[in-house]
Protein backbone atom coordinates (compact mmCIF):
# COMPACT_ATOMS: atom_id res chain seq x y z
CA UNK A 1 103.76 208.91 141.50
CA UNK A 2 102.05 207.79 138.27
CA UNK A 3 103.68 208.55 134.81
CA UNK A 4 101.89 210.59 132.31
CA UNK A 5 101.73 207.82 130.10
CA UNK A 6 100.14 205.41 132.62
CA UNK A 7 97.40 208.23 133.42
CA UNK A 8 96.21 208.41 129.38
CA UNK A 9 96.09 204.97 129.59
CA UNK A 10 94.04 204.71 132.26
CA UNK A 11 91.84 207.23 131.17
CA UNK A 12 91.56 206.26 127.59
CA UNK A 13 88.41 204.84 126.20
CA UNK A 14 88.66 201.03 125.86
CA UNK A 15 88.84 201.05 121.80
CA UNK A 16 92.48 203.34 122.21
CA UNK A 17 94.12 200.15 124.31
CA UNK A 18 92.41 197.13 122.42
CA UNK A 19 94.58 194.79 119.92
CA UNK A 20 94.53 195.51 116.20
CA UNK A 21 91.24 193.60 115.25
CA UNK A 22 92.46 193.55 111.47
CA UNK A 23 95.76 191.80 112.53
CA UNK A 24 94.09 189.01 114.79
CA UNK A 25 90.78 188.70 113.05
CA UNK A 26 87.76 189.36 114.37
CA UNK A 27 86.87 188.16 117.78
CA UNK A 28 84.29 184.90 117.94
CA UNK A 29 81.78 186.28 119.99
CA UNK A 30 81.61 188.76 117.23
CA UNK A 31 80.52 186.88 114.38
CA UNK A 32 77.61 185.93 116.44
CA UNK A 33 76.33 189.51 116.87
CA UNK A 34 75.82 191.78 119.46
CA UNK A 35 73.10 189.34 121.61
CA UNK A 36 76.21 187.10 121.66
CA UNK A 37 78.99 189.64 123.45
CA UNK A 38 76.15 191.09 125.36
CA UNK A 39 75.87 187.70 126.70
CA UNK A 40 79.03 186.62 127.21
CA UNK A 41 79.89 189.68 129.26
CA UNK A 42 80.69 189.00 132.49
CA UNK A 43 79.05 192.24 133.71
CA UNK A 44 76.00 192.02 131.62
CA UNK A 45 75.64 188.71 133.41
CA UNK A 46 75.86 190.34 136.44
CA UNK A 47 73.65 193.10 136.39
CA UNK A 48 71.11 190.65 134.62
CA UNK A 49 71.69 188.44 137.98
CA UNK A 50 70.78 191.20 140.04
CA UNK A 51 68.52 192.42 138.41
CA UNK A 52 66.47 189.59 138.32
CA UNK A 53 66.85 188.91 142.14
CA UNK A 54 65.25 192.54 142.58
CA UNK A 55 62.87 191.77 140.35
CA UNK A 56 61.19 188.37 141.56
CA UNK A 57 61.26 190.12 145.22
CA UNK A 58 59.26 193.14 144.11
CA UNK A 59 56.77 190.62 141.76
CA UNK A 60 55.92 188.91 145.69
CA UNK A 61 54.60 192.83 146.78
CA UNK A 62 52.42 192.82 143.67
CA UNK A 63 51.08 189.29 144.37
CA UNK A 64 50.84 190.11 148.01
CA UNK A 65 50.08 193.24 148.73
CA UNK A 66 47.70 195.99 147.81
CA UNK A 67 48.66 198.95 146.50
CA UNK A 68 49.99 202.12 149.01
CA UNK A 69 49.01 205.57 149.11
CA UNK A 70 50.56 208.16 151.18
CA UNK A 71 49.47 211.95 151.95
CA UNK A 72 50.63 212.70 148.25
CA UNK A 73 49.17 210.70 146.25
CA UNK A 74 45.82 212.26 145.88
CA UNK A 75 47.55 215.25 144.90
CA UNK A 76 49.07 213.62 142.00
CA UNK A 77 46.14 211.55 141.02
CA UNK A 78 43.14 214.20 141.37
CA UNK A 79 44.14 216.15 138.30
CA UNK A 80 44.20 212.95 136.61
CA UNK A 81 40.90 212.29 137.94
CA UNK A 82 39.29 215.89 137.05
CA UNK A 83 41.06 215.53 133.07
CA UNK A 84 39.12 212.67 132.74
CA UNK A 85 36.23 213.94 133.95
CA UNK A 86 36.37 216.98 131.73
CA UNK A 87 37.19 219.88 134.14
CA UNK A 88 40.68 220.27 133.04
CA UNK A 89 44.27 219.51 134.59
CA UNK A 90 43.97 220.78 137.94
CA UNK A 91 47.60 220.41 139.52
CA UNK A 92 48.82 222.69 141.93
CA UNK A 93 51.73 224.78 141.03
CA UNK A 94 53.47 223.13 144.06
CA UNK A 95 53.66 219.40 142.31
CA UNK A 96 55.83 218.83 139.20
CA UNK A 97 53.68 216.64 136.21
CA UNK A 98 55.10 213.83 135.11
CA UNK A 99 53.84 211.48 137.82
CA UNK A 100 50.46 212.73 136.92
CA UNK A 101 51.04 212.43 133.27
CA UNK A 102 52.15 208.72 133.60
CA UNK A 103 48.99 208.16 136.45
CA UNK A 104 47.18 209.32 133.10
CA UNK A 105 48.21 206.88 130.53
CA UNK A 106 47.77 204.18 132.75
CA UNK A 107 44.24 205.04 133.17
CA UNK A 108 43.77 205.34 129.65
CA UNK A 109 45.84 202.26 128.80
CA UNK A 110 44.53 200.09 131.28
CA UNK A 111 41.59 200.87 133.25
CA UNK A 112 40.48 202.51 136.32
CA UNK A 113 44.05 200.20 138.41
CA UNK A 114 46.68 201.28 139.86
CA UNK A 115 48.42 198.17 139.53
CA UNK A 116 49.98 198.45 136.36
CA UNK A 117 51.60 201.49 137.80
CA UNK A 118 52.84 200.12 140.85
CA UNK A 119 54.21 196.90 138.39
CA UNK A 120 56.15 199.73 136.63
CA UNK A 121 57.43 201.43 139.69
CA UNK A 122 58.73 197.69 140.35
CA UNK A 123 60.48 197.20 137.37
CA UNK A 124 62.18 200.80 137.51
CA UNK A 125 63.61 199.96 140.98
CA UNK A 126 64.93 196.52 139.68
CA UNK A 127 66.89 198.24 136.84
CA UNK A 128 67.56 200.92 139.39
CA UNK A 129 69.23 197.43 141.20
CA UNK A 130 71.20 196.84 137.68
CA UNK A 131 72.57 200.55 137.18
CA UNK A 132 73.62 200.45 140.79
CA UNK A 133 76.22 197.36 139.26
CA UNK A 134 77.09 199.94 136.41
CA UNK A 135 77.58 202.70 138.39
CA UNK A 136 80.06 200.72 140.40
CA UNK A 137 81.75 199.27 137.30
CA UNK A 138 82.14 202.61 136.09
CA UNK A 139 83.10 204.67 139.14
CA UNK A 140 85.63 201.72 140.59
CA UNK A 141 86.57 199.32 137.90
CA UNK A 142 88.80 200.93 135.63
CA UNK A 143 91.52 200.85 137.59
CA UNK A 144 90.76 197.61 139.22
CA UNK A 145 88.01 195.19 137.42
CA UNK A 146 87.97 193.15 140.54
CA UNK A 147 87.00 196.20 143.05
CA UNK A 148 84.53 197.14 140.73
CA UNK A 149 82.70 194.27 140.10
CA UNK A 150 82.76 193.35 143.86
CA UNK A 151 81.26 196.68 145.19
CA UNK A 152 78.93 197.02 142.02
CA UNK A 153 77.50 193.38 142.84
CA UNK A 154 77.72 193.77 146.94
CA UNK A 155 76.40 197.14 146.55
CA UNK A 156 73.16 196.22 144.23
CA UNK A 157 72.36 193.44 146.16
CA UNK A 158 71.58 195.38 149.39
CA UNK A 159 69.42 197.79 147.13
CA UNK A 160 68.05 194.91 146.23
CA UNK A 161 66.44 193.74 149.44
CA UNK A 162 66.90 196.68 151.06
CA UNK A 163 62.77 197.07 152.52
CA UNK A 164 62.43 200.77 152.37
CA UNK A 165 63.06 201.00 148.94
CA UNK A 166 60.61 197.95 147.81
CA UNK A 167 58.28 199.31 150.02
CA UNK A 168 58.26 202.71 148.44
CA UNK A 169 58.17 201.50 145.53
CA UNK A 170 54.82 200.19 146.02
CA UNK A 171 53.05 203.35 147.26
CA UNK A 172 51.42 205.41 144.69
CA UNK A 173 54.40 208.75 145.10
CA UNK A 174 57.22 209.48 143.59
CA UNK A 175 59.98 207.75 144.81
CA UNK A 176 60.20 204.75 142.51
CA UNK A 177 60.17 206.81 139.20
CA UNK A 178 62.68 209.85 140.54
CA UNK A 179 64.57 207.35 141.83
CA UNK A 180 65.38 206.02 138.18
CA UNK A 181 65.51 209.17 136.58
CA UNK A 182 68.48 210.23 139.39
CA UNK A 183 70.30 207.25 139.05
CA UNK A 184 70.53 206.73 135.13
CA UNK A 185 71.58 210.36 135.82
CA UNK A 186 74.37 209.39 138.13
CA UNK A 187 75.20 206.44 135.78
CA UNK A 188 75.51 208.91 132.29
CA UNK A 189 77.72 211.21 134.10
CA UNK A 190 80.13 208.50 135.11
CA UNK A 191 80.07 206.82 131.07
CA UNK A 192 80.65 210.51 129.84
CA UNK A 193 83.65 210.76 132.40
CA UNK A 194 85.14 207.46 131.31
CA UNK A 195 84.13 208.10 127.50
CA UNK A 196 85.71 211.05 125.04
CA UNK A 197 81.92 210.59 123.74
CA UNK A 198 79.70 213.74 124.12
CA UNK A 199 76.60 211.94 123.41
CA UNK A 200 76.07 210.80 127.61
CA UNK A 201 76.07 214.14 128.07
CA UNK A 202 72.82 214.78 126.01
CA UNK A 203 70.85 212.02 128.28
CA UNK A 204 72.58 213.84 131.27
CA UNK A 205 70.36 216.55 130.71
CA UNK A 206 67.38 214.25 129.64
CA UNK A 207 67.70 212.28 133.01
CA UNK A 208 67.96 215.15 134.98
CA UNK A 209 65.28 216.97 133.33
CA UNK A 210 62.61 214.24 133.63
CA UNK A 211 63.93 213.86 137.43
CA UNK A 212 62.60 217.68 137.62
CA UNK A 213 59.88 216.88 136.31
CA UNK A 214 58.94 214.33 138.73
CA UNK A 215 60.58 216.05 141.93
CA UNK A 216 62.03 219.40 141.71
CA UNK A 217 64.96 218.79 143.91
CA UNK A 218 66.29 216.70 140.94
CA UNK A 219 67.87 219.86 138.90
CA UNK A 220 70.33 220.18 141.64
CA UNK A 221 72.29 217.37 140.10
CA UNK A 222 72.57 219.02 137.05
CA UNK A 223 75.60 221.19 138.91
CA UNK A 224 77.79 217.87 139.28
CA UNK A 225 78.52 217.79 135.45
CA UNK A 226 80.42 221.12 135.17
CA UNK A 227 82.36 220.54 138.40
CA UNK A 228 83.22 216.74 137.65
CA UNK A 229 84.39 217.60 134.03
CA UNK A 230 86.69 220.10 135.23
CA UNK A 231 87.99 218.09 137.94
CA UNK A 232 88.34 214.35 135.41
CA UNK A 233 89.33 216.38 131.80
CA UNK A 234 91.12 219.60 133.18
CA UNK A 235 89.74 221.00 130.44
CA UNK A 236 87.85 224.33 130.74
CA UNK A 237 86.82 223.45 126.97
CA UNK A 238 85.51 220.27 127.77
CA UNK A 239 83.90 221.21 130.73
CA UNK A 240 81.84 224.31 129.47
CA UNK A 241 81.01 222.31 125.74
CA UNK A 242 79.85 219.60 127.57
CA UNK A 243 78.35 221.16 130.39
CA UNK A 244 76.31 223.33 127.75
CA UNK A 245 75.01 220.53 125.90
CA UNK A 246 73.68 218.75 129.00
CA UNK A 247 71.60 222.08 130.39
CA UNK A 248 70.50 222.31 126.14
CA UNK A 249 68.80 219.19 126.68
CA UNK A 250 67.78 219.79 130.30
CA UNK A 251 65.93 222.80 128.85
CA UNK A 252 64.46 221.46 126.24
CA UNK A 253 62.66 218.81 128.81
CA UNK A 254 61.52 221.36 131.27
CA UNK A 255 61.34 224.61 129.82
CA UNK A 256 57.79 224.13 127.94
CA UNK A 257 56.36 222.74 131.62
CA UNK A 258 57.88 226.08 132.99
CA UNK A 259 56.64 228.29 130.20
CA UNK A 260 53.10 226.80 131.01
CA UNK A 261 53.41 227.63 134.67
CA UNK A 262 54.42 231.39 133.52
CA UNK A 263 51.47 231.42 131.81
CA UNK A 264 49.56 229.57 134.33
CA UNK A 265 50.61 231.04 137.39
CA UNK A 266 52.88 233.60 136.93
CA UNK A 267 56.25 231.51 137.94
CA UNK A 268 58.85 230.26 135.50
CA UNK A 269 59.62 226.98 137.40
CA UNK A 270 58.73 223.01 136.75
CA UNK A 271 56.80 223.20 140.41
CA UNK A 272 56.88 225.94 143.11
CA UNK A 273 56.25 225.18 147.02
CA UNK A 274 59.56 226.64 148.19
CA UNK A 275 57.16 228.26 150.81
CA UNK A 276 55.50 225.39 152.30
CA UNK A 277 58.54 223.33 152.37
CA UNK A 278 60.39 226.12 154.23
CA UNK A 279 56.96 226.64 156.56
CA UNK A 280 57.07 222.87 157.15
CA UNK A 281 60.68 223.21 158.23
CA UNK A 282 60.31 225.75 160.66
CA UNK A 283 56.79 225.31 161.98
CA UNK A 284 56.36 221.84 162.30
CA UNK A 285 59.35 219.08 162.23
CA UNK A 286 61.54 222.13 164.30
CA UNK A 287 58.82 223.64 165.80
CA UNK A 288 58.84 226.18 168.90
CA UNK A 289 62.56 226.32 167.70
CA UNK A 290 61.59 229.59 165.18
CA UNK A 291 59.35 231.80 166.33
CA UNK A 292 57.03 233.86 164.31
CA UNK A 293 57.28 236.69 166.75
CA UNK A 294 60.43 237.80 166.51
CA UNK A 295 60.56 241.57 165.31
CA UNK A 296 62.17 240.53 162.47
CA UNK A 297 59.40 238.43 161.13
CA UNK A 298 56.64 240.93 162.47
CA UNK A 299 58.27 243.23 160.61
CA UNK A 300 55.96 242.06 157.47
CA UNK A 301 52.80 243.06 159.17
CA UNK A 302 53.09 246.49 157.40
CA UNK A 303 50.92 244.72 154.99
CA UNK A 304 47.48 243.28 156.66
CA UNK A 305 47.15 240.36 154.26
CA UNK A 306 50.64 239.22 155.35
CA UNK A 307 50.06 240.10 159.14
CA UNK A 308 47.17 237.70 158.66
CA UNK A 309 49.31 234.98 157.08
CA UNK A 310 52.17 235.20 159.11
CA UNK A 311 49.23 234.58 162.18
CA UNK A 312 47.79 232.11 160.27
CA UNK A 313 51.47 229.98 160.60
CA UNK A 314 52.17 230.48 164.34
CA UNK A 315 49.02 229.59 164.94
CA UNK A 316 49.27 226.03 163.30
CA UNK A 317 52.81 225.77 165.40
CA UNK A 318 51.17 226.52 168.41
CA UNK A 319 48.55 223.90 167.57
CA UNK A 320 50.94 221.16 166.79
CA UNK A 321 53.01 221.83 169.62
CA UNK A 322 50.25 221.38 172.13
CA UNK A 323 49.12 218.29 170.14
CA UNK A 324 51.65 216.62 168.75
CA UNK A 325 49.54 214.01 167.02
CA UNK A 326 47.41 217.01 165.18
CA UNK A 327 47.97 216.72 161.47
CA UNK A 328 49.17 219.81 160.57
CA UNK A 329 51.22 220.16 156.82
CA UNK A 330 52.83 222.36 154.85
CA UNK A 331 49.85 222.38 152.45
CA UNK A 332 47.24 222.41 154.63
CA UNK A 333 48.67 226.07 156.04
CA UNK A 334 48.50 227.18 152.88
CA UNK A 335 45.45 226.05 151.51
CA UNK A 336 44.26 228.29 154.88
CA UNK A 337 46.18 231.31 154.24
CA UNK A 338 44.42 231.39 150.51
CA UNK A 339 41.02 230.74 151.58
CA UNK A 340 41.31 233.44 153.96
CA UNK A 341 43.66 236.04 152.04
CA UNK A 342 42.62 234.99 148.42
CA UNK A 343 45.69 235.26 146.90
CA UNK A 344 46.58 232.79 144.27
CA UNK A 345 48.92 230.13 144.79
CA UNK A 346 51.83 231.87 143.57
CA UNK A 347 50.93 235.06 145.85
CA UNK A 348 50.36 232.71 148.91
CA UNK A 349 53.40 230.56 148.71
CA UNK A 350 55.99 233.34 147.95
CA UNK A 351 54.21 235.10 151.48
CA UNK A 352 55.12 231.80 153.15
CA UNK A 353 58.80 231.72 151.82
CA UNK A 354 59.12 235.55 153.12
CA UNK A 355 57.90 234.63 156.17
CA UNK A 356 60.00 231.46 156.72
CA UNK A 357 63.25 233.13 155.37
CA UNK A 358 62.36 235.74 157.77
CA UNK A 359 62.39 233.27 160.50
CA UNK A 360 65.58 231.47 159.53
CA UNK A 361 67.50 234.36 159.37
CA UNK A 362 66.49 235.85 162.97
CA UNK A 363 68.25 232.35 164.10
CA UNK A 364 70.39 231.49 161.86
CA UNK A 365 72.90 229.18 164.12
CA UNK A 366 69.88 227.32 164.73
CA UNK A 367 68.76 226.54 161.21
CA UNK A 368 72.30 225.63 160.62
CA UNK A 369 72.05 223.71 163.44
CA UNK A 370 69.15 221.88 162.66
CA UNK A 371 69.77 221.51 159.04
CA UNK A 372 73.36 219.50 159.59
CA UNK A 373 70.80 217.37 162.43
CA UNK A 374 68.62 216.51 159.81
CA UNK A 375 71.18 215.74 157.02
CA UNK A 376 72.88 212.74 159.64
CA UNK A 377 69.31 211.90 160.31
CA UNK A 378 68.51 211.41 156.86
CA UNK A 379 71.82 209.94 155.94
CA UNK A 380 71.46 207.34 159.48
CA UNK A 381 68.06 206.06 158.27
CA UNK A 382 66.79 207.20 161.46
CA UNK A 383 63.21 206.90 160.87
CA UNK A 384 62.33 206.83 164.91
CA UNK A 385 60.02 210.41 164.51
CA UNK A 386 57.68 208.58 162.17
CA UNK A 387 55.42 205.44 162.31
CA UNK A 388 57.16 203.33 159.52
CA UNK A 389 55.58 199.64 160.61
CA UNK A 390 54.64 198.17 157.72
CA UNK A 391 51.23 197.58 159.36
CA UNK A 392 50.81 201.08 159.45
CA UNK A 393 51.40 201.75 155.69
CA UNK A 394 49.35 198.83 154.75
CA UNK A 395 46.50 200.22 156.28
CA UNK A 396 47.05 204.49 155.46
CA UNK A 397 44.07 204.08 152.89
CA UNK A 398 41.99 204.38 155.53
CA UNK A 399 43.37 208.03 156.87
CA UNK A 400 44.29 210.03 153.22
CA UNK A 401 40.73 211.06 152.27
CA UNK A 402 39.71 209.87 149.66
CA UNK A 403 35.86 210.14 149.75
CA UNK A 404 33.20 210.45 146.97
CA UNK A 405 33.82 209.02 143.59
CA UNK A 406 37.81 208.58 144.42
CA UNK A 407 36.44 206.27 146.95
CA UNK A 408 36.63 203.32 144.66
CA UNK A 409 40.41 203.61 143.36
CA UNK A 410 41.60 202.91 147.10
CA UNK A 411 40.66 200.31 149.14
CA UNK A 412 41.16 197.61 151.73
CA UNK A 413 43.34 194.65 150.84
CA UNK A 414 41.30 191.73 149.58
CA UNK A 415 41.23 188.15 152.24
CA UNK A 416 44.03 186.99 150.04
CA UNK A 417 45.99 189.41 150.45
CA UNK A 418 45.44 190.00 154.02
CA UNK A 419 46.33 186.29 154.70
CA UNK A 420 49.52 187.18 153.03
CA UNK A 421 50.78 189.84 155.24
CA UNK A 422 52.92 187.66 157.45
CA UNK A 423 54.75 186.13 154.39
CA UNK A 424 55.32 190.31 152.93
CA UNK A 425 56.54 191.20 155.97
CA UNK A 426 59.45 188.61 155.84
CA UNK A 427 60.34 190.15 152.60
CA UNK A 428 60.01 193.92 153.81
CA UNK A 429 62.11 192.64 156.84
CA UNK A 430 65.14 191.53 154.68
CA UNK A 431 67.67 194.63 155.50
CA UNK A 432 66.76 197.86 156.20
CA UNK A 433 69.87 200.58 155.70
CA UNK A 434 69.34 201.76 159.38
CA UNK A 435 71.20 198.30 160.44
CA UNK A 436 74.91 199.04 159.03
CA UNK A 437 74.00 202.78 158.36
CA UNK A 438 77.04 204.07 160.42
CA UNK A 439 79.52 201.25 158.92
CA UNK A 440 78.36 202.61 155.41
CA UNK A 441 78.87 206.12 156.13
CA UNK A 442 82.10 205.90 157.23
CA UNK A 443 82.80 203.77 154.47
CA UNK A 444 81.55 206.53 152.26
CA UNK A 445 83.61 209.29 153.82
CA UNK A 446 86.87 207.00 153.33
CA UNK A 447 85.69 206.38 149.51
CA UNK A 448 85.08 209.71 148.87
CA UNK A 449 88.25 210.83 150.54
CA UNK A 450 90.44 208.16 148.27
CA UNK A 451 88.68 209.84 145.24
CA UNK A 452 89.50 213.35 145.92
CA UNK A 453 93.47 211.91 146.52
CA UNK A 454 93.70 209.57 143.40
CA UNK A 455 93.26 210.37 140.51
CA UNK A 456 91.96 207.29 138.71
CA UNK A 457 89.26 207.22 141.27
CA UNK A 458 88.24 210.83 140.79
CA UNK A 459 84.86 209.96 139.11
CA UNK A 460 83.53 208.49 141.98
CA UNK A 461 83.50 212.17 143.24
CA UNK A 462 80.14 212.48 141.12
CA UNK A 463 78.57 209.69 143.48
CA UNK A 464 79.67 211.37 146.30
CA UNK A 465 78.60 214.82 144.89
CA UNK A 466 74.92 213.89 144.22
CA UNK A 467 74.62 212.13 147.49
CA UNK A 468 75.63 215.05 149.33
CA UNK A 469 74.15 217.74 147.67
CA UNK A 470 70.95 216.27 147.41
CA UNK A 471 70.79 214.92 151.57
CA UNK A 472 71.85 218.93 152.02
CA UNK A 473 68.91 220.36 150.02
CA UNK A 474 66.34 217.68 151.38
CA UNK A 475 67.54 218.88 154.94
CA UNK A 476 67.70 222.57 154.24
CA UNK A 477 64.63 223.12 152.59
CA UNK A 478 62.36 220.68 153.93
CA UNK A 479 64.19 218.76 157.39
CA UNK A 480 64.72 215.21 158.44
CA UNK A 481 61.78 213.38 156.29
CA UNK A 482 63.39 209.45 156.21
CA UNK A 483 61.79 208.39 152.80
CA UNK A 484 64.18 211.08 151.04
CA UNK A 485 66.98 208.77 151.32
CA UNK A 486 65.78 206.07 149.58
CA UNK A 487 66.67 207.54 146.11
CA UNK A 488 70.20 208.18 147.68
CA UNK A 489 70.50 204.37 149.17
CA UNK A 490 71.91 202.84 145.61
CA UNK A 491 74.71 204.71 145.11
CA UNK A 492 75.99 205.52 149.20
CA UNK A 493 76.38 201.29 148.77
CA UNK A 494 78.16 202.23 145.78
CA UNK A 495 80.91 204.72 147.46
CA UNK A 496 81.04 202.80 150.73
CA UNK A 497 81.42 199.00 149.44
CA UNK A 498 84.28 200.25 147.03
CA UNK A 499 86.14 201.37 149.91
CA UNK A 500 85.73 198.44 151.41
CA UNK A 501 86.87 196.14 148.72
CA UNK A 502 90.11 198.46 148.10
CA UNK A 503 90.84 197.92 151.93
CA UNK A 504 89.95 194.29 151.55
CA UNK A 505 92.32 193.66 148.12
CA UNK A 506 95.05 195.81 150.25
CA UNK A 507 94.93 193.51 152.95
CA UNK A 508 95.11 190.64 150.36
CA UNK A 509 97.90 191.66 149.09
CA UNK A 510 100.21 192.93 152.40
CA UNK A 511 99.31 189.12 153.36
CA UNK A 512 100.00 187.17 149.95
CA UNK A 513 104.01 190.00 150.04
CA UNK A 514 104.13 188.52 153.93
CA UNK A 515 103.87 184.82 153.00
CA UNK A 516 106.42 185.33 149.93
């Protein structure tokens, strides 16, 4: 059992515990500046190392490869396209706007390219490589500088060759930029946990905000701060002050975007496509497992228009069940039930939301069922239900559409990089997560389990928080779609590989007390 004493100490901010500067002088690296402790900074050196390692591997996809596009990405990028073109910013209520802002002022910036983008995208997952060290550092090292610095480096260099995540970082989506956003979000909650500062809390909302911004399922993190607060400070003071501050400057990121949307569409939200992510869950990745027939569900035909829509869904299931290989989405079933209902979007995804809900709740056991399926699929890297070659990626240009005018943004890779495909794929090939996926979650259980029991390690709980919370909602709203763990990768290295070095250093040690 720890003293009080030793448990302020640990928990004190490094500037409580170091010497008396004016009795010693001041350190050397000091009088050099801050370049000079920056530099000699054993962690600094660190995270530079591995972030530069990232960064050189994701420089070969630029050289290599051409740029990806995926069933998104014309969603984000015709808006941009119409702006420009003077017929205003046409994107859907179901897509949040910063991707499309920052698709925007590249094109204005740099041309009609999506490589400087893409080189962007890069250099966000490389630091993303980097924060993964500091989050380690912060969540493990306190109590142990060696455990920390192990798992931070072990832990950012599999996100730093980990395929997936290079690969999605070079695809014209999301994933590179919320990625970021969530984990400098992850990283701020752990420096305001192991700082008395209140100022991490203020980019804790910032973080989290922009990660709204650029995928909705990003505000759920925001309930991690309150909870971890009151579980590190005991403090309800602390908790609620702090807590406040970081939804005051969540709000003031998204609230305009939401305002805009009221006025827009009716719906106070940064994007809204609860609807066709629900539809999508039940009618396609688990269809023939929710029926649209059940009395329940029919009981909405009272109104015709919804009678027609709820038709219009088991229909597409029906469709995709007989022909498995039929592309039927989420969007396209409700760009139908508009066209033939003309409702607006708002009208027509809140009808598919009723519907769904409607569906999930005359089988519940088997949406709960289903949903804890998809959240170890997710978590596995089980990617078996999709095509995920790289071959197939490379060539998806040729399947997403984009006809007309957008016909020239998007294109075949050029002889040189063709020729290069062999020497990409050794890079993609490097480690994918599915090949110690069960070692690592296990390893994450155990770390999150010595978190919860001591309390030095109780931090870490805000890793383990985010990772869970956000693999539930992924699962629960949408089903097993692999790419969503990707953002999550980073820090379940982070929980797992600290276990393992505390099991590691506890082995050490029962050996060195044996040989004594």
């Amino acid at each position: 059992m720890q003293s009080a004493a030793q448990t302020s100490v640990e928990y004190a901010p490094a500037a409580s515990v170091a010497p008396n500067r004016a009795a010693v002088g001041p350190a050397p690296a000091a009088r050099h500046g801050l370049l000079a402790r920056l530099l000699a900074s054993i962690d600094v050196r660190i995270a530079a190392g591995v972030f530069l390692l990232a960064l050189v591997l994701r420089m070969l996809y630029v050289a290599w490869a051409p740029v990806f596009i995926g069933g998104d990405s014309l969603q984000y990028f015709q808006p941009v396209y119409d702006f420009l073109n003077g017929r205003g910013f046409t994107l859907t209520l179901k897509r949040p706007p910063l991707y499309s802002w920052l698709l925007y002022a590249s094109q204005v910036t740099f041309g009609p390219s999506f490589v400087p983008v893409i080189v962007l995208q890069h250099v966000l997952g490389a630091t993303v490589v980097a924060l993964t060290y500091g989050i380690a550092r912060l969540a493990w090292g306190p109590t142990s500088v060696a455990v920390g610095r192990w798992s931070g480096a072990l832990a950012a260099i599999l996100a730093a060759i980990a395929g997936p995540t290079m690969r999605w970082e070079h695809f014209l989506m999301t994933e590179a930029v919320y990625t970021f956003f969530n984990t400098t979000a992850v990283f701020l909650i752990l420096l305001g946990l192991r700082r008395p500062a209140w100022w991490p809390w203020i980019g804790v909302g910032v973080a989290i905000g922009l990660g709204a911004l650029t995928r909705s399922a990003g505000q759920a993190v925001l309930l991690v701060a309150p909870v971890m607060l009151l579980l590190v400070t005991r403090s309800w003071r602390q908790a609620l002050g702090k807590s406040a501050l970081a939804l005051l400057a969540f709000g003031i990121v998204t609230v305009p975007w939401m305002a805009r949307n009221y006025a827009v569409h009716g719906a106070f939200t940064t994007s809204g496509a609860a609807g066709q992510n629900l539809v999508t869950y039940t009618a396609i990745i688990h269809r023939g497992e929710f029926s649209f027939l059940d009395p329940l569900v029919v009981a909405v035909d009272d109104d015709p228009k919804m009678k027609e829509a709820r038709e219009i869904i088991q229909q597409n299931m029906e469709d995709k069940i007989s022909r498995p290989n039929k592309d039927v989405t989420g969007l396209g079933i409700f760009n139908r039930i508009r066209d033939q209902t003309r409702w607006s979007q708002t009208r027509a995804d809140r009808a598919m939301r009723d519907i769904a809900i409607r569906a999930i709740l005359s089988r519940p056991l088997v949406y709960a069922r289903n949903t804890l399926d998809d959240t170890w699929e997710i978590a596995s890297a089980d990617d078996r239900s999709i095509d995920s070659t790289l071959r197939f990626q490379w060539d998806l240009w040729q399947s997403r559409n984009w006809r007309g005018p957008l016909a020239r943004f998007i294109g075949p890779a050029t002889p040189e990089q063709e020729a290069s495909f062999d020497r990409i794929a050794a890079v993609d090939g490097l480690y994918h997560p599915k090949q110690l996926a069960i070692p690592l979650i296990v390893l994450f259980l155990v770390g999150t389990v010595l978190a919860a029991l001591h309390r030095p390690w109780r931090p870490v709980l805000a890793v383990s928080f985010v990772v869970l919370g956000l693999l539930l909602v992924h699962a629960a709203v949408v089903g097993a779609v692999p790419r969503y763990r990707n953002p999550l990768d980073p820090l379940i290295n982070v929980v797992a590989l600290g276990a393992l070095a505390i099991g590691v250093r506890w082995l050490l040690l029962r050996y060195r007390a044996a040989r004594a």
